[in-house]
Protein backbone atom coordinates (compact mmCIF):
# COMPACT_ATOMS: atom_id res chain seq x y z
CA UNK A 1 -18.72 -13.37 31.07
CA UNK A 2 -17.94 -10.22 28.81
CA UNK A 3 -13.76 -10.84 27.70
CA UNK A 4 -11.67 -7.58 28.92
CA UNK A 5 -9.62 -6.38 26.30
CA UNK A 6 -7.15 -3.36 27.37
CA UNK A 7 -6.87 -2.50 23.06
CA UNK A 8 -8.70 -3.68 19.72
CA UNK A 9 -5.75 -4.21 18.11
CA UNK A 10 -1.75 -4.10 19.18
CA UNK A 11 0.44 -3.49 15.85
CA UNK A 12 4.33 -4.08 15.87
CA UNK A 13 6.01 -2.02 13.41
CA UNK A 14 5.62 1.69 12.70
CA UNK A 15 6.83 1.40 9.24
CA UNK A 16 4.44 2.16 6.23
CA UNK A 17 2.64 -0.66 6.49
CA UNK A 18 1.86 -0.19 10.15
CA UNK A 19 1.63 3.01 9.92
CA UNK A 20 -1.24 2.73 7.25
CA UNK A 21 -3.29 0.14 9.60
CA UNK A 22 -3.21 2.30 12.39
CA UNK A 23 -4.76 5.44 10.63
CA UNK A 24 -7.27 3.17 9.10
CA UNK A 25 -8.14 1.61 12.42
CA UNK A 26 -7.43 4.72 14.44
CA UNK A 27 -10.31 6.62 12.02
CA UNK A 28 -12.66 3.69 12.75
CA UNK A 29 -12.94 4.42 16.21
CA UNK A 30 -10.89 1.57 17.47
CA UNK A 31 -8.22 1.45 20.26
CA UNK A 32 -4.81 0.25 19.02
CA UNK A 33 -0.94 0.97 20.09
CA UNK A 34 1.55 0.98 17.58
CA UNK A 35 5.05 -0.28 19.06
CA UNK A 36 8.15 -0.29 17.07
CA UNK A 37 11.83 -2.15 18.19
CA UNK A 38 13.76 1.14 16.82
CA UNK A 39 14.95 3.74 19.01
CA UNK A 40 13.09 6.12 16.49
CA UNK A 41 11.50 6.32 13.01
CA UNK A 42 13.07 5.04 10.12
CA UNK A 43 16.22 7.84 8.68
CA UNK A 44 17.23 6.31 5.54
CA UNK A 45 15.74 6.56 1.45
CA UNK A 46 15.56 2.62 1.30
CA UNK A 47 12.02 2.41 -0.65
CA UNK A 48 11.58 5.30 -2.81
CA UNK A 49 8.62 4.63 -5.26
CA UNK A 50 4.85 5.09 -4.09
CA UNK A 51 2.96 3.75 -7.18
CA UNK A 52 -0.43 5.40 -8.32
CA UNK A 53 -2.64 2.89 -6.23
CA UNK A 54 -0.73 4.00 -2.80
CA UNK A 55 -1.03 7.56 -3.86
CA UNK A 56 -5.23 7.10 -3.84
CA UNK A 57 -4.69 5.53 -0.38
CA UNK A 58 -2.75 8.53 0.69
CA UNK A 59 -5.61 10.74 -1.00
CA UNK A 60 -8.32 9.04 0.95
CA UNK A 61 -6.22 9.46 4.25
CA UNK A 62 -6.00 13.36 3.07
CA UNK A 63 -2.25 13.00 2.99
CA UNK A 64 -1.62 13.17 -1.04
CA UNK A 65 -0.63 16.63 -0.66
CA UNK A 66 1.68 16.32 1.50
CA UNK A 67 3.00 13.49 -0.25
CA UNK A 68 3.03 15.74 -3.41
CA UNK A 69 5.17 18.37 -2.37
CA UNK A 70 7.74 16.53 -0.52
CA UNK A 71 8.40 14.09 -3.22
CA UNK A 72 8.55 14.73 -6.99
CA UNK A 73 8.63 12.94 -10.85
CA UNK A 74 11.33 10.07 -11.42
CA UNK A 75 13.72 11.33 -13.47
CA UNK A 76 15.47 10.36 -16.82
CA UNK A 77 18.38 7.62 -16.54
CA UNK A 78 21.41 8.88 -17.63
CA UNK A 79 23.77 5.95 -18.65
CA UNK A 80 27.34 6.49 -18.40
CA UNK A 81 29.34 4.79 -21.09
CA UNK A 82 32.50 5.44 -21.25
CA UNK A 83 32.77 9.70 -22.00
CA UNK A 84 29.33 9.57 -23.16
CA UNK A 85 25.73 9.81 -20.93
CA UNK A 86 22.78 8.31 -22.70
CA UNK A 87 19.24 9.86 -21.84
CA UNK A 88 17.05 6.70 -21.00
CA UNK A 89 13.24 7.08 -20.30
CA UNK A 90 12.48 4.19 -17.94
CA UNK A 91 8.83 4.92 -17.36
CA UNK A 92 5.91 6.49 -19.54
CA UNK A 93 4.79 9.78 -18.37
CA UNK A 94 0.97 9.35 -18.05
CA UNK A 95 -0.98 11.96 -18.15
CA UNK A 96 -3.89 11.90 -15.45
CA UNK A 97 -7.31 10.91 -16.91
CA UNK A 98 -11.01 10.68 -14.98
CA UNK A 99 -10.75 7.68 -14.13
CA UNK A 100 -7.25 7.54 -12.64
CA UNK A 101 -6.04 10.92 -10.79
CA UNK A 102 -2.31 9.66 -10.17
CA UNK A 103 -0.79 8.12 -13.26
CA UNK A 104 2.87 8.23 -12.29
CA UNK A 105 5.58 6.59 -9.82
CA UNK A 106 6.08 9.25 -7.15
CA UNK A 107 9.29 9.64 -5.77
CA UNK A 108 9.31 10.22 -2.30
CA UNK A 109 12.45 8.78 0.03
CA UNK A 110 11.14 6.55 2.68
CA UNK A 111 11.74 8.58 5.62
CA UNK A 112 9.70 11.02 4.04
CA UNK A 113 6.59 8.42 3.51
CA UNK A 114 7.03 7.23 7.20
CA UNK A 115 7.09 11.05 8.52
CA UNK A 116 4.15 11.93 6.63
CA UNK A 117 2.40 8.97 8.40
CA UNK A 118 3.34 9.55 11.47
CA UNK A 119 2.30 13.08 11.35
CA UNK A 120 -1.38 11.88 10.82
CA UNK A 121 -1.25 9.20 13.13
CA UNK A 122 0.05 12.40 15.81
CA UNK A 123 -3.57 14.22 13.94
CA UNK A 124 -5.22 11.72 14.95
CA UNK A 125 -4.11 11.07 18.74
CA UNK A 126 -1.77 7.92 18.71
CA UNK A 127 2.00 8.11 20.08
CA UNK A 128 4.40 5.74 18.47
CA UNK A 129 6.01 3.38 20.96
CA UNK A 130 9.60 3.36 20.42
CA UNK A 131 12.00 1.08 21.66
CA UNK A 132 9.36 -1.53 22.44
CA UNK A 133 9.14 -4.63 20.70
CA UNK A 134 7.08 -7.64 21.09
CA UNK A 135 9.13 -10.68 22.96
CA UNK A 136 6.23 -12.75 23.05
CA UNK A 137 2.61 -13.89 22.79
CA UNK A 138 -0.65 -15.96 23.91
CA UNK A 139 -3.72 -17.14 22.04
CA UNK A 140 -7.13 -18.65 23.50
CA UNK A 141 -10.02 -18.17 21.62
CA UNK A 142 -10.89 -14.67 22.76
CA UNK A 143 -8.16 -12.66 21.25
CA UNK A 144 -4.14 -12.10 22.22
CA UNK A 145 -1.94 -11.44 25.79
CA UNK A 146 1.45 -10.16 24.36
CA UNK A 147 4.80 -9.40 26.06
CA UNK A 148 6.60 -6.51 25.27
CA UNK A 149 10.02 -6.03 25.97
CA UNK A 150 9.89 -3.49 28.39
CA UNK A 151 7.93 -6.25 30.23
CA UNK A 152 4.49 -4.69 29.84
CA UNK A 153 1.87 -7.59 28.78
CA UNK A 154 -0.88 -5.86 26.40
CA UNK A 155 -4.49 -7.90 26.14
CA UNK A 156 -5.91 -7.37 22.93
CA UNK A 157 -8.25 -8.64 20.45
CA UNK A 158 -6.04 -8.96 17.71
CA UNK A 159 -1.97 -8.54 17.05
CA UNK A 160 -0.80 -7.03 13.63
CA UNK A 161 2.98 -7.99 12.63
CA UNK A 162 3.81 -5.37 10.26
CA UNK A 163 7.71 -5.88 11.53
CA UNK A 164 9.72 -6.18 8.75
CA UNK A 165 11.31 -9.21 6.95
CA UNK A 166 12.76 -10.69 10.27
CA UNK A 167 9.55 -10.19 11.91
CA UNK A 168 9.35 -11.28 15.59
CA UNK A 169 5.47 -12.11 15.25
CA UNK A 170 5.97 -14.21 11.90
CA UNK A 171 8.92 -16.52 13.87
CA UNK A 172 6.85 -17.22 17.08
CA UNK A 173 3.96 -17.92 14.92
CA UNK A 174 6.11 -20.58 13.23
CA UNK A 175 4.42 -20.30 9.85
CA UNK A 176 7.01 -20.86 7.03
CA UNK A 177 8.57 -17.98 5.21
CA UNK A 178 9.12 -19.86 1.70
CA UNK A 179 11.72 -18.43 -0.54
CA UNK A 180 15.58 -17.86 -0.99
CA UNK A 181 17.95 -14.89 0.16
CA UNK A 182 21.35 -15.16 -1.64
CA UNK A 183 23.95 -13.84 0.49
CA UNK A 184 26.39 -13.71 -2.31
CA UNK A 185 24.14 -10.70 -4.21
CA UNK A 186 24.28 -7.59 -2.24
CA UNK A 187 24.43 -3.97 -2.88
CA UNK A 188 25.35 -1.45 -1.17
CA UNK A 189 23.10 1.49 -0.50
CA UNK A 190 24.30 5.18 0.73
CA UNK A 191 22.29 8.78 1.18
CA UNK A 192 24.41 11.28 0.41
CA UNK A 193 25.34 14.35 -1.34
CA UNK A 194 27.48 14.21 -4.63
CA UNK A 195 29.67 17.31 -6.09
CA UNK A 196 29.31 18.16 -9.57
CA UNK A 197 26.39 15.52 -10.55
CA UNK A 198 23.63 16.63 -12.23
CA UNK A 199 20.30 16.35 -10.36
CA UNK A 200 18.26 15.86 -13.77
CA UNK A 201 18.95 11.98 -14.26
CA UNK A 202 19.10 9.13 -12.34
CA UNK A 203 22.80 8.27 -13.27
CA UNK A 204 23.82 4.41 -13.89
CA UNK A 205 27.15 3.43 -14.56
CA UNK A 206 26.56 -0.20 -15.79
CA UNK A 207 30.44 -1.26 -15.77
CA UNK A 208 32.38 0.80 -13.98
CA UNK A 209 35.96 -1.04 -12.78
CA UNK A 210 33.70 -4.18 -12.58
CA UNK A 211 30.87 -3.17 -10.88
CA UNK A 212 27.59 -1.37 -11.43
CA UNK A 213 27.18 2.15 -9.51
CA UNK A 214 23.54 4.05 -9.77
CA UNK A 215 22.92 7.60 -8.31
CA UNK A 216 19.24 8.83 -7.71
CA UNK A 217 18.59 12.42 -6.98
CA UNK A 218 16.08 12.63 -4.07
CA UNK A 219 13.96 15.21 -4.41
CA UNK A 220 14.14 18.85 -2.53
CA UNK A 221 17.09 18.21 -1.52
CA UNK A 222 20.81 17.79 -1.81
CA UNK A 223 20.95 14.43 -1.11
CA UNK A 224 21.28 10.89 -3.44
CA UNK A 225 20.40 7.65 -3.23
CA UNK A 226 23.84 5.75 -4.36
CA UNK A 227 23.46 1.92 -5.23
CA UNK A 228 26.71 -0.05 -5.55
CA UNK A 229 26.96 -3.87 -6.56
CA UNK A 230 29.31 -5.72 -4.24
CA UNK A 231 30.97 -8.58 -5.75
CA UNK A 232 30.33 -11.77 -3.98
CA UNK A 233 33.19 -12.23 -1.74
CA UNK A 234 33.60 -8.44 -0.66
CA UNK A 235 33.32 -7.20 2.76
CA UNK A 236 32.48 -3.52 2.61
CA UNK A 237 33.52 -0.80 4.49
CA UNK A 238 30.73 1.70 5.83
CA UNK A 239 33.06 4.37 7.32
CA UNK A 240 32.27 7.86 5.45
CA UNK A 241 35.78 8.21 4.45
CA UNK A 242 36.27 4.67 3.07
CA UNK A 243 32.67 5.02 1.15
CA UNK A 244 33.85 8.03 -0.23
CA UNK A 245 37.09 6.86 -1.74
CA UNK A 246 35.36 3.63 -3.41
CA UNK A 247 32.78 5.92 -4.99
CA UNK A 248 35.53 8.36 -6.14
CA UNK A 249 37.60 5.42 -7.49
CA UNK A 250 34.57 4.02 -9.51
CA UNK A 251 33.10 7.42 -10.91
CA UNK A 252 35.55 10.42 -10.19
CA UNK A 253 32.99 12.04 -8.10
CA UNK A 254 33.12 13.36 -4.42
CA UNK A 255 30.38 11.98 -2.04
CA UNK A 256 30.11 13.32 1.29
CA UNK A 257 27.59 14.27 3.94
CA UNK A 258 26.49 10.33 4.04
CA UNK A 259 23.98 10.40 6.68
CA UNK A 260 22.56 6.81 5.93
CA UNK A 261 24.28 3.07 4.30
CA UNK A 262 23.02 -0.12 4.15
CA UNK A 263 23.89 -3.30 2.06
CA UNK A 264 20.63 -5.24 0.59
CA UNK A 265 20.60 -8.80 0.40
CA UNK A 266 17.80 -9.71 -2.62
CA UNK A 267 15.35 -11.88 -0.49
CA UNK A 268 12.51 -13.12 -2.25
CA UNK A 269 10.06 -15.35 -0.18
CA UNK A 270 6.25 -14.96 0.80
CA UNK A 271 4.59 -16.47 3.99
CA UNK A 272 2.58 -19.71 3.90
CA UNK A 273 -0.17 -18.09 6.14
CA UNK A 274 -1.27 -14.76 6.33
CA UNK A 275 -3.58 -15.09 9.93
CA UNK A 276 -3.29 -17.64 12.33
CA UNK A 277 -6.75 -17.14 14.93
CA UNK A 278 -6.45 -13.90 16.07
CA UNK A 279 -2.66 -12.94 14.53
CA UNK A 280 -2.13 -11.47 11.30
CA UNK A 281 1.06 -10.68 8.83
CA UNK A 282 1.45 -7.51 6.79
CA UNK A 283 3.97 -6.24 4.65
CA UNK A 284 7.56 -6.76 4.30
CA UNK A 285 6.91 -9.63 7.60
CA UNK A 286 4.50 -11.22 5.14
CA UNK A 287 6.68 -11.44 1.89
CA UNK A 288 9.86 -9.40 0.79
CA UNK A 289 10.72 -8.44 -2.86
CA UNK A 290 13.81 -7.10 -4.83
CA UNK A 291 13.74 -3.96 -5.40
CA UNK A 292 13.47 -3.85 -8.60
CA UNK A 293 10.08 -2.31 -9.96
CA UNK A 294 9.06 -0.14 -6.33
CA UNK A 295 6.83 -2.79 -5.46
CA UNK A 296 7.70 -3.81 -1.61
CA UNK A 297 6.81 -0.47 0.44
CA UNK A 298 3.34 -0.14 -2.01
CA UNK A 299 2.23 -3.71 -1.32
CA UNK A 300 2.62 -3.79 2.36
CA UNK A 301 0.56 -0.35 2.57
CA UNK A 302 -2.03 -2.43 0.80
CA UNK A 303 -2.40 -5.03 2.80
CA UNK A 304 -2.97 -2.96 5.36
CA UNK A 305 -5.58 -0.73 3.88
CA UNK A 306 -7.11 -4.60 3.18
CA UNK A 307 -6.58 -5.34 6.98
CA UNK A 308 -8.25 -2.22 8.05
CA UNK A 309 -11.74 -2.28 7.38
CA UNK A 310 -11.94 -6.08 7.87
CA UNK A 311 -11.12 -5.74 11.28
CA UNK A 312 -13.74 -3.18 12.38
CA UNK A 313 -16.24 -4.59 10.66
CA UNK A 314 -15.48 -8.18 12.74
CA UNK A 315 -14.95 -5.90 15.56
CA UNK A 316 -18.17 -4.56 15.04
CA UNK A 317 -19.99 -7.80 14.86
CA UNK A 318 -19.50 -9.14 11.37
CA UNK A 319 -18.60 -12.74 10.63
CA UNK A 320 -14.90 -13.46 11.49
CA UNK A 321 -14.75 -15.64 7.79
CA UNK A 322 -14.52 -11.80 6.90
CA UNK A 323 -10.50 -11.82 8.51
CA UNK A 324 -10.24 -14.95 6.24
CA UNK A 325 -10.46 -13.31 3.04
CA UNK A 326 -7.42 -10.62 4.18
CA UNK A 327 -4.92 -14.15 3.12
CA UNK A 328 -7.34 -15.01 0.24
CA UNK A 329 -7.32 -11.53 -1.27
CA UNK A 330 -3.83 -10.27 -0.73
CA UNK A 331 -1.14 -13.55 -0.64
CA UNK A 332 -1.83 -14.01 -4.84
CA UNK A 333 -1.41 -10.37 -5.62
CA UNK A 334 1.81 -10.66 -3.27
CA UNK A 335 2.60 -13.36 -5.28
CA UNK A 336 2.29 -12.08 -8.50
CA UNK A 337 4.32 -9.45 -7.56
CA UNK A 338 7.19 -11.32 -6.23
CA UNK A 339 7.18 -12.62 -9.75
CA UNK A 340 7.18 -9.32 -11.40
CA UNK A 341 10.12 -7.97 -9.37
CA UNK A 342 12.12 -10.72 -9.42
CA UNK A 343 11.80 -10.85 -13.34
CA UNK A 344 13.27 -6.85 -13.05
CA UNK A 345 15.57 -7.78 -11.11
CA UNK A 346 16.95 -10.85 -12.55
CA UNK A 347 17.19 -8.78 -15.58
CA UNK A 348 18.94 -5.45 -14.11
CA UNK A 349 21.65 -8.92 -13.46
CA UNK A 350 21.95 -9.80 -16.96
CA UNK A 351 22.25 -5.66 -17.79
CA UNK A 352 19.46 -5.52 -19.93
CA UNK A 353 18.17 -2.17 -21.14
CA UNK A 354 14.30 -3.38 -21.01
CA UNK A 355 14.67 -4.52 -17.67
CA UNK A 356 14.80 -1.04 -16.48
CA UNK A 357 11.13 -0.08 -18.25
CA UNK A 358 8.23 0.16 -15.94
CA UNK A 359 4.94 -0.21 -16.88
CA UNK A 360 1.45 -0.58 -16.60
CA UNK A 361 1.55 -3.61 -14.23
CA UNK A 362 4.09 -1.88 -11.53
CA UNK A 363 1.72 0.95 -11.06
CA UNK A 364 -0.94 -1.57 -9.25
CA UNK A 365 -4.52 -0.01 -10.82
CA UNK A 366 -5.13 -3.00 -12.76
CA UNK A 367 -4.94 -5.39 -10.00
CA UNK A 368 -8.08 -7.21 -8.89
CA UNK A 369 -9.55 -9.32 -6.02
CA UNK A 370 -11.71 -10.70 -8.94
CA UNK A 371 -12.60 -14.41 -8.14
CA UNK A 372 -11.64 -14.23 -4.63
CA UNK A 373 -14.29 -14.68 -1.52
CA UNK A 374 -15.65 -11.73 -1.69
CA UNK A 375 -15.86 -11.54 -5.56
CA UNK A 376 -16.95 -14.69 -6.97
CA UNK A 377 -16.53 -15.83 -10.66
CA UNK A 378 -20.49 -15.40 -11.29
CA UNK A 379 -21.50 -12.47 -9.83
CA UNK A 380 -22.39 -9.94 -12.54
CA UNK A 381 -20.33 -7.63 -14.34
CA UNK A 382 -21.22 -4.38 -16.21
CA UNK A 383 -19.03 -3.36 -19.43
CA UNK A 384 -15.78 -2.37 -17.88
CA UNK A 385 -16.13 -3.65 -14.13
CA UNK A 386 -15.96 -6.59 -12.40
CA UNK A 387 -17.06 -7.44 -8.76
CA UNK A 388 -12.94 -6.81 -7.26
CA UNK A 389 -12.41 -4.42 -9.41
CA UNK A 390 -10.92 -1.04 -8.44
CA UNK A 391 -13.86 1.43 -8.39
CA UNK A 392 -12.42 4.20 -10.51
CA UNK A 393 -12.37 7.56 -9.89
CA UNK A 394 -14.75 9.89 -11.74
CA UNK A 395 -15.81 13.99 -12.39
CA UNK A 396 -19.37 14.28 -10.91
CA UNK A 397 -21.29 16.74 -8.82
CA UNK A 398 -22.06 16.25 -5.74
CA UNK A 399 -23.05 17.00 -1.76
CA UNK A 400 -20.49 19.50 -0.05
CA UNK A 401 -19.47 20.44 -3.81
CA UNK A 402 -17.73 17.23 -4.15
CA UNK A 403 -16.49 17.32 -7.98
CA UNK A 404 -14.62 13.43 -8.23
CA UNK A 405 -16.21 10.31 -6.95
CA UNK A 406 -13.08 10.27 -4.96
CA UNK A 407 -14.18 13.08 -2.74
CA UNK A 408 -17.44 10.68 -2.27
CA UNK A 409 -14.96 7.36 -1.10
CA UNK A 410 -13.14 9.23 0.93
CA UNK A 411 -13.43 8.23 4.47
CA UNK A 412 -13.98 4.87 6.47
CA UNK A 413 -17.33 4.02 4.81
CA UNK A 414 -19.53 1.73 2.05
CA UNK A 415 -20.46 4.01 -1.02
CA UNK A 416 -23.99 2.56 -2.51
CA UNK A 417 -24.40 3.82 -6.39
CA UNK A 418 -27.41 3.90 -8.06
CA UNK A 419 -28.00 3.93 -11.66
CA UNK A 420 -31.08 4.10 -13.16
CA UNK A 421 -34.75 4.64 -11.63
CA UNK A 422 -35.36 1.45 -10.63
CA UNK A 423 -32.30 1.27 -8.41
CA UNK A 424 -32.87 5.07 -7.04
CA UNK A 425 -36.01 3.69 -5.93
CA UNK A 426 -35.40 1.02 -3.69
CA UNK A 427 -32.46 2.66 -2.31
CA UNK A 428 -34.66 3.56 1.41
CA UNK A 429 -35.73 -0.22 0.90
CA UNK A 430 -31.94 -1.19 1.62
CA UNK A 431 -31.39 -2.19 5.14
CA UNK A 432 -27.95 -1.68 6.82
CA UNK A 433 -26.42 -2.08 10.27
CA UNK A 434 -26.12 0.72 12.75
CA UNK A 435 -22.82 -0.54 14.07
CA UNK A 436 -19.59 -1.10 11.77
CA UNK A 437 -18.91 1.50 8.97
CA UNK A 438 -21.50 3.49 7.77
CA UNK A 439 -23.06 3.09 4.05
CA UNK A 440 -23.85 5.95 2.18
CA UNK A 441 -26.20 5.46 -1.09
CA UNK A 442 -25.78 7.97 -3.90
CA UNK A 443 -28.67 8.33 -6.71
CA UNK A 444 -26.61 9.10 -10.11
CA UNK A 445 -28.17 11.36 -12.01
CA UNK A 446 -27.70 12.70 -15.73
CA UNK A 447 -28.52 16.02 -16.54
CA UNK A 448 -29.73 19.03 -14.62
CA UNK A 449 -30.37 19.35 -11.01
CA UNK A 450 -28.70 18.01 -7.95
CA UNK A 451 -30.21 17.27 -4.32
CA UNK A 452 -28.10 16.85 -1.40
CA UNK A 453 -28.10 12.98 -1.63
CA UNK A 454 -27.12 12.79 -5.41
CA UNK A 455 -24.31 12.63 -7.62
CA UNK A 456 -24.78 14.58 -10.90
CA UNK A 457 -22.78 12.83 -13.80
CA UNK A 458 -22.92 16.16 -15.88
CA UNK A 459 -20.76 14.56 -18.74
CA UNK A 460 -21.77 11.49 -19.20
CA UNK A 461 -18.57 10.04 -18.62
CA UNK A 462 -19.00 8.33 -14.59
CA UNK A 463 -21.76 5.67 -16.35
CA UNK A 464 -19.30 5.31 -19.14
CA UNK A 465 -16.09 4.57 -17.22
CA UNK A 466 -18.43 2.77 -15.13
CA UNK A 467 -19.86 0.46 -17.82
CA UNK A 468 -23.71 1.22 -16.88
CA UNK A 469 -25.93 0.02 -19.88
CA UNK A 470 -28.66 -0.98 -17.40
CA UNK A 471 -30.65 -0.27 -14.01
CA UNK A 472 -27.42 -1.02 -11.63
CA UNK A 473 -26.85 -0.74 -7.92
CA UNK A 474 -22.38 -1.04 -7.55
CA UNK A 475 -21.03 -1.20 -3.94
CA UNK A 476 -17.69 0.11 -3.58
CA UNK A 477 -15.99 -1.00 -0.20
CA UNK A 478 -13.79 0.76 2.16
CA UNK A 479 -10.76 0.15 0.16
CA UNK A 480 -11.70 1.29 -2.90
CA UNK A 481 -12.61 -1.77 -4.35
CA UNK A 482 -16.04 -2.79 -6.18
CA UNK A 483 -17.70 -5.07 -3.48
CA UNK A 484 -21.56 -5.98 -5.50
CA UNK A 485 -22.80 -5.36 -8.67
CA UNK A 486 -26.67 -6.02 -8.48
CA UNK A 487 -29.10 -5.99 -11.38
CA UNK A 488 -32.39 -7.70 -10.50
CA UNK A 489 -33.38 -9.35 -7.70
CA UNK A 490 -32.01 -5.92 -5.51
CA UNK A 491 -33.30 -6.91 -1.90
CA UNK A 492 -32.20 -10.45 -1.66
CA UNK A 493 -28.85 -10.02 -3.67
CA UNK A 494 -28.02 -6.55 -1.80
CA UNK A 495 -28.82 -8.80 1.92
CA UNK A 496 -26.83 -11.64 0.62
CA UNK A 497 -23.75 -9.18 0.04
CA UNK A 498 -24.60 -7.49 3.66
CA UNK A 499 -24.60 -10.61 4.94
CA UNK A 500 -20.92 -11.72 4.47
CA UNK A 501 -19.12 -7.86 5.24
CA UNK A 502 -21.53 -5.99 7.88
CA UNK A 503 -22.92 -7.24 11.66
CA UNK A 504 -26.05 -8.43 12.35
CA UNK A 505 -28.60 -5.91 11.38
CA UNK A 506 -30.97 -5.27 14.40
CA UNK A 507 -34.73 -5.81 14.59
């Protein structure tokens, strides 16, 4: 008997995380309802940093320009010591290259990111459900009956707890949530506006009467993120006029029109299991950061753009060890970067300067699914890539005028390179499902000339960021990540790959 499902998938939690799943899932055909326990999206600044790798998931979602003008460049630190402010770069300024469009940290408050989001999930024909929250749920081996809490029970195939660090999915799923919170570290967090502060630097007072006091302008707009250390024993007060005083006390400044506060407890822990049968943990319900280095918000949107084209491919028919590889790929990366942020943070503690550098590893390019299940040790490499490997981006001509390999990616699809004539040819050999996400195979040309089905590396410099010194079909997958490198043998190896990410091809 054919199982009934009312949805595909049911996702609690419309933060960016969620948010992110649904537009992937929504733009994959799939039926899904996004419900979220708040009374309405998210008001506050709370993560502020989208790193490079999240901006080229925004571009492929066509939302980078949106993103772009409501946010802007991190600013300078100014350090306040004593009468004198100290200019301190904490990040490099890249410069964009080919290969990688968005070099810098964009700062963009998090109401912002979450509006921008919801905007395209309104594009694309999904209403938010606020004020609904899941209470409860069911497994059998066909997929998931849920209970909301406005007593509406939801069959679907799959349920998506993107709900935060005191997720409701990830406690009545019982898997462990290993770390520490210490309730005697907190700080303080207040949007506001401040009177006579420059908007130029990110001010820091690093001992002011005993404490440590940031101010962050936020772009376009009059408003601040404030940041004050609480000692361990102190029990703040969050009315305006009381927040005001303390931040007049410790810097001389006025703050007023506060229009959001918060105090942050440091938790650092990281679930045991990502997917239990047909349940699944993303973001901030999956592992929670300091945050120190912008890495919480940019992680969660990760998963889910990991999530996404996982589950309609299994939806479609492909093997469900595909869902398996979701925990494989993203719980090491989330543990590195747990790591990373807690070595920030612990050093922001001990007031060290270098602590408050950024780098390469905080911007998220260089990470890698490289030796996971879907990119074994052995599979073959070319000069500069790896099976895992982001794809990078590249100037090429191509159909519709597209001028980046970017404009190629973008959408819900497989990309299919070819370099070389031997790999142009057997191209039409290549057999690939009608159901799932589509693949699209590209010829790569040098030189003169372009068709409608080729790309036209004019410069030279797509086969060189792409390490080509031979007759190579690459594979890049939905997420922007290199999913085969094949050199010989292009029918069985290119099968084998099909195999393990697409349904069954039909005769």
């Amino acid at each position: 008997m054919q199982e009934h499902y009312e949805i595909d998938v049911l996702i609690a939690g419309a933060g960016p995380t969620g948010s992110t799943l649904a537009a992937d899932l929504l733009r994959r055909g799939l039926r899904i309802r996004v419900v979220d326990k708040a009374p309405h999206a998210f008001k506050g600044s709370r993560a502020k940093g989208v790193q490079p790798r999240t901006q080229e998931i925004f571009e492929d979602f066509g939302i980078m320009g949106e993103a772009s003008a409501e946010g802007g460049p991190y600013p300078l630190a100014g350090l306040h010591l004593g009468p004198i402010t100290v200019p301190w770069r904490m990040q490099q300024r890249n410069k964009p290259t080919p290969s990688e469009p968005y070099p810098n940290i964009l700062l963009l408050p998090q109401s912002r990111t979450d509006a921008i989001l919801h905007r395209l999930l309104d594009r694309l024909g999904l209403r938010i459900e606020f004020d609904a929250s899941v209470e409860g749920f069911e497994q059998d081996s066909f997929g998931v009956t849920t209970t909301l809490s406005t007593g509406e029970k939801i069959r679907s195939r799959y349920l998506v707890g993107a709900d935060g660090g005191s997720s409701t999915v990830r406690k009545a799923l019982g898997t462990r949530f290993v770390g520490k919170t210490d309730n005697s570290d907190r700080t303080l967090i207040i949007d506001g506006a401040i009177d006579g502060l420059s908007r130029n630097r990110w001010h820091m007072w690093p001992r002011t009467h005993g404490k440590s006091v940031g101010a962050c302008p936020l772009p376009h707009s009059e408003q601040f993120q404030v940041m004050i250390r609480l000692k361990p024993d102190e029990i703040p007060d969050l009315e305006e006029a009381a927040l005001a005083d303390q931040f007049h006390r410790l810097t001389g400044l006025r703050l007023r029109n506060i229009t959001w506060t918060s105090v942050f407890r440091p938790n650092v822990r990281l679930v045991e299991h990502y997917r239990l049968d047909n349940v699944f943990l993303a973001g901030d319900a999956a592992h929670v950061h300091t945050p120190a280095g912008a890495q919480g918000l940019n992680t969660g949107v990760q998963d889910a753009y990991n999530l996404g084209w996982k589950l309609g491919q299994v939806i479609a028919g492909a093997p469900d060890g595909l869902l398996d590889s979701y925990e494989s790929e993203r719980q090491p990366i989330a543990a590195r970067v747990l790591g990373k942020s807690s070595e920030l943070y612990s050093g922001m503690d001990k007031q060290r300067l270098s602590s408050l550098k950024r780098g390469d590893e905080e911007r998220q390019l260089g990470l890698s699914y490289r030796g996971g299940p879907l990119a074994q040790a052995d599979t073959s490499t070319t000069k500069t890539l790896h099976v895992g490997d982001r794809a990078p981006d590249a100037h090429c001509m191509g159909p519709g005028g597209a001028r980046r390999l970017f404009d190629v990616f973008q959408g819900p699809h497989f990309t299919l390179l070819a370099f070389g004539v031997s790999a142009a040819k057997v191209l039409p050999e290549l057999t690939w499902p009608t159901s799932g996400a589509e693949l699209r195979r590209y010829p790569v040309i040098i030189g003169n000339g372009v068709d409608d089905n080729s790309l036209n590396d004019t410069t030279g410099k797509l086969t060189s960021i792409y390490g080509i010194t031979c007759d190579t079909l690459v594979m890049i997958r939905p997420d922007g990540y290199i999913g085969s490198i094949i050199t010989s043998d292009w029918i069985e190896a290119f099968d084998s790959v099909a195999r393990t990410i697409a349904p069954p091809r039909s005769n």
